[in-house]
Protein backbone atom coordinates (compact mmCIF):
# COMPACT_ATOMS: atom_id res chain seq x y z
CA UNK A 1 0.00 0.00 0.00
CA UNK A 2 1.01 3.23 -0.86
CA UNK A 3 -0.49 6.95 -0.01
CA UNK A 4 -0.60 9.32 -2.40
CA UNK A 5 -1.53 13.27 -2.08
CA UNK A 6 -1.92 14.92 -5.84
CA UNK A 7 -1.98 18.78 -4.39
CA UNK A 8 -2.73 19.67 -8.65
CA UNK A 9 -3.15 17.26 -11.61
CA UNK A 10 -4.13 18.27 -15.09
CA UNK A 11 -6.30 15.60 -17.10
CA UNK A 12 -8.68 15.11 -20.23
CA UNK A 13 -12.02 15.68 -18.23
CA UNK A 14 -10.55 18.89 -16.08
CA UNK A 15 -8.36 19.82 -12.90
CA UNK A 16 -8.50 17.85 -9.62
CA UNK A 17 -7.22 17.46 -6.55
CA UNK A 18 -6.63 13.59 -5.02
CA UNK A 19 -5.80 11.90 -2.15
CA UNK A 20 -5.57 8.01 -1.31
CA UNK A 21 -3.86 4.94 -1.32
CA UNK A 22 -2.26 2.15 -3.94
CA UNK A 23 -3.52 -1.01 -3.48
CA UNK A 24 -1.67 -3.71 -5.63
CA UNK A 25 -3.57 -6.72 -6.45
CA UNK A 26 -3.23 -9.61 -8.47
CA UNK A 27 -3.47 -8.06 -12.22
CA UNK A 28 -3.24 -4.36 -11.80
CA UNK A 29 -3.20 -1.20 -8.77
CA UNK A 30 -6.52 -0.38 -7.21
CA UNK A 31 -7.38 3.06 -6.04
CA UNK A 32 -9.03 4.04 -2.57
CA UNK A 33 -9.15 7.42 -2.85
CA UNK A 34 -10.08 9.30 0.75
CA UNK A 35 -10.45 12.91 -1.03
CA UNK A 36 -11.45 13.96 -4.90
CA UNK A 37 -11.98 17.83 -5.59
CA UNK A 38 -12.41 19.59 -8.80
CA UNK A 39 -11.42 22.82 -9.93
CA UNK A 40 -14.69 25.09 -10.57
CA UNK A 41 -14.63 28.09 -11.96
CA UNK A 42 -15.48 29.05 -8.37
CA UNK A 43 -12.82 27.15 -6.81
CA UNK A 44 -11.83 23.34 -5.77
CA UNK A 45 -15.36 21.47 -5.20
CA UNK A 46 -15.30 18.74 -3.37
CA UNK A 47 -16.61 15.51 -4.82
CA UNK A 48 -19.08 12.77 -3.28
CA UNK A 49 -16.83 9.73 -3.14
CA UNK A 50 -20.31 7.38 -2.90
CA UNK A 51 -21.81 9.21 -5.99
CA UNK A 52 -21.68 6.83 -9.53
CA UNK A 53 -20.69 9.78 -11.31
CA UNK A 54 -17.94 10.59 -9.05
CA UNK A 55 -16.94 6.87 -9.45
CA UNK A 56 -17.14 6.82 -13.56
CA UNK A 57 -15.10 10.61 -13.30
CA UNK A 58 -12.43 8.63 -11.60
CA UNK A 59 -12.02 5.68 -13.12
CA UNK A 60 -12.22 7.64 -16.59
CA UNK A 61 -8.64 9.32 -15.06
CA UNK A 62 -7.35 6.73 -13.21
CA UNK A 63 -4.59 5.98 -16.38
CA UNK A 64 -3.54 9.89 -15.73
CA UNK A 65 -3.20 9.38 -12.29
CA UNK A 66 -1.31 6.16 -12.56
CA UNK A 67 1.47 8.01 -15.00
CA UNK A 68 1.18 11.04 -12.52
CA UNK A 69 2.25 8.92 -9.89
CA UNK A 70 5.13 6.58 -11.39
């Protein structure tokens, strides 16, 4: 297991902020992330970690993250 904090990260669907762990398993990482915002045009908004869309949002990044990280 590994933490990660992402204070800024650039990707296809916008700006977030991210905070979690690396969890390896058998066949690839997974992601527990314990903090997702997104950069508004009224600041960082912070995202419902429980929501589908939040879920979907994330896993459509989770490549850009991945590269961020390594």
């Amino acid at each position: 297991m590994k933490e990660f904090k992402v204070s800024r990260i650039n990707t296809r669907l916008g700006i977030f902020r991210l905070s979690g762990k690396l969890l390896p398993s058998s066949q690839n990482v997974k992601i527990e992330y314990s903090s997702a915002e997104f950069m508004s045009t009224d600041g960082w908004c912070e995202l419902d970690l429980e929501s589908e869309n939040t879920q979907t949002i994330l896993s459509r990044i989770q490549s850009e993250l991945l590269e961020h990280l390594s």
